[in-house]
Protein backbone atom coordinates (compact mmCIF):
# COMPACT_ATOMS: atom_id res chain seq x y z
CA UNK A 1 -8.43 -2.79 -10.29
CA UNK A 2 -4.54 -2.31 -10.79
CA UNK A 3 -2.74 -4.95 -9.98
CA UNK A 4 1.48 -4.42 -9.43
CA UNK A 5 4.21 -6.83 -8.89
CA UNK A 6 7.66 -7.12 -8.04
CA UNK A 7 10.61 -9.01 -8.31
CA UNK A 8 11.43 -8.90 -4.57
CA UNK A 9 9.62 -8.15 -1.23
CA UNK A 10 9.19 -5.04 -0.42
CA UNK A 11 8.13 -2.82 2.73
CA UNK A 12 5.02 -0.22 1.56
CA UNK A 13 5.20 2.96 3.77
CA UNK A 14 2.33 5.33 1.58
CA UNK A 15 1.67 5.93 -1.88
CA UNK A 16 0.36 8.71 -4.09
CA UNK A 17 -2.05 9.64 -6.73
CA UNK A 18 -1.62 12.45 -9.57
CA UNK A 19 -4.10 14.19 -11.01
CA UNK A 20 -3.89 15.91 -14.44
CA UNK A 21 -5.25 19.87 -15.26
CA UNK A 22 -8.13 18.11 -17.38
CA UNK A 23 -9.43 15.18 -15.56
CA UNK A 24 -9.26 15.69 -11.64
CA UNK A 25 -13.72 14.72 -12.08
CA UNK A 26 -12.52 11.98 -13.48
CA UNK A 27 -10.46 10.50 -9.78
CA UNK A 28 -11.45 8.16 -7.97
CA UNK A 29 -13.17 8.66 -4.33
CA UNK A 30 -13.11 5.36 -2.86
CA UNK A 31 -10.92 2.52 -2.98
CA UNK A 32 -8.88 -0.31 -0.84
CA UNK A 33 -5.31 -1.32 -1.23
CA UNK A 34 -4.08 -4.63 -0.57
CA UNK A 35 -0.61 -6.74 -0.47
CA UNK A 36 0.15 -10.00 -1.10
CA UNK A 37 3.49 -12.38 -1.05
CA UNK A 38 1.93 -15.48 -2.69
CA UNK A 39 -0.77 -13.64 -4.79
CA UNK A 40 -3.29 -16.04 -2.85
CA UNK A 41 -3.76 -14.53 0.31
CA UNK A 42 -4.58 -10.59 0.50
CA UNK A 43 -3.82 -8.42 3.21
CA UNK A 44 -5.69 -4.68 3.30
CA UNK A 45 -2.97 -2.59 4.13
CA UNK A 46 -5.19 1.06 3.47
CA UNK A 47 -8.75 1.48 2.48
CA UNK A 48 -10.48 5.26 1.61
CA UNK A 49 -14.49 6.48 1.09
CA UNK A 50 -15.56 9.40 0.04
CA UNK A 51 -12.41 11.41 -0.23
CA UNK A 52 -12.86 15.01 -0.93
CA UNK A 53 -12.91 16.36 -4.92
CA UNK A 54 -9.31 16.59 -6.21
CA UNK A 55 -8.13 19.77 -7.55
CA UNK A 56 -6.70 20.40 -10.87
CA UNK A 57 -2.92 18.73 -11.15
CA UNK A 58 -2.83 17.88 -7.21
CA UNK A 59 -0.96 14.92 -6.10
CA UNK A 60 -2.57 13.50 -2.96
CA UNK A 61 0.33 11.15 -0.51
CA UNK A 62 -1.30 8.59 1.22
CA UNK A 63 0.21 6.44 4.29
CA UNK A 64 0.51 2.92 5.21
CA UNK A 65 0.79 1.56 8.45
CA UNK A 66 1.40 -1.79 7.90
CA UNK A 67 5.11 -2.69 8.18
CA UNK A 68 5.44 -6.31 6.79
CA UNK A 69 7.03 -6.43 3.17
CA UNK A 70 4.91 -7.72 0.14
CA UNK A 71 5.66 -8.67 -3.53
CA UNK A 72 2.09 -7.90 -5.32
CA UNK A 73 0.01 -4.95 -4.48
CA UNK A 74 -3.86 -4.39 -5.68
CA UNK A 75 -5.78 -1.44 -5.82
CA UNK A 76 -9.87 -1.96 -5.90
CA UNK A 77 -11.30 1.12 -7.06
CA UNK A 78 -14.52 0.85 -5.58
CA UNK A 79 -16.35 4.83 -6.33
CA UNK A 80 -15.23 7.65 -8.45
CA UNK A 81 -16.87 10.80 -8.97
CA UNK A 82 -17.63 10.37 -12.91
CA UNK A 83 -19.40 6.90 -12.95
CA UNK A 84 -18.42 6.21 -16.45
CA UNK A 85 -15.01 7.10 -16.08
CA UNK A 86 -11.43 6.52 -13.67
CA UNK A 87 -8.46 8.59 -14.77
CA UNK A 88 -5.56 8.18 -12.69
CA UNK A 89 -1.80 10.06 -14.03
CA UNK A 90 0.23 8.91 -11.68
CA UNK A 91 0.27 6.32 -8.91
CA UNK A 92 3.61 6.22 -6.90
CA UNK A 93 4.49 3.65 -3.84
CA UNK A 94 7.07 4.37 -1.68
């Protein structure tokens, strides 16, 4: 899980993953993200099984439909495609 928080409320319209030229096996393939003003109640703003492989150094963008602003974001990781192992470069909201 990855767990982010801000100072302020903030509107989520997508978000992005990076892969690097070494460990795109390594990605996950399933996972949920969720938002959250008090850090007690969870809303699932996007949720994703069994996403294709990722190529070597892709970035894959990701949207959101929810439109209601949030100060603490979660991502639950839920399947990857090495069982042992989640390597993520780069994860970008917007």
């Amino acid at each position: 899980m990855v767990k982010i928080e801000y100072l302020y409320t903030r509107k989520i319209s997508s978000y992005s993953f990076q892969t690097r030229d070494e460990a795109n096996g390594r990605m996950p393939r399933s996972w949920t993200v969720l938002g959250s003003i008090d850090g007690q109640k969870w809303v699932q703003l996007d949720r994703r099984t069994n996403v294709r492989k990722w190529d070597r150094g892709e970035t894959r963008l990701f949207g959101i439909a929810n439109k209601e602003e949030y100060s603490q974001l979660r991502i639950v990781f839920t399947e990857g495609f090495d069982v042992t192992v989640l390597r993520i470069y780069n994860i970008h909201f917007e």
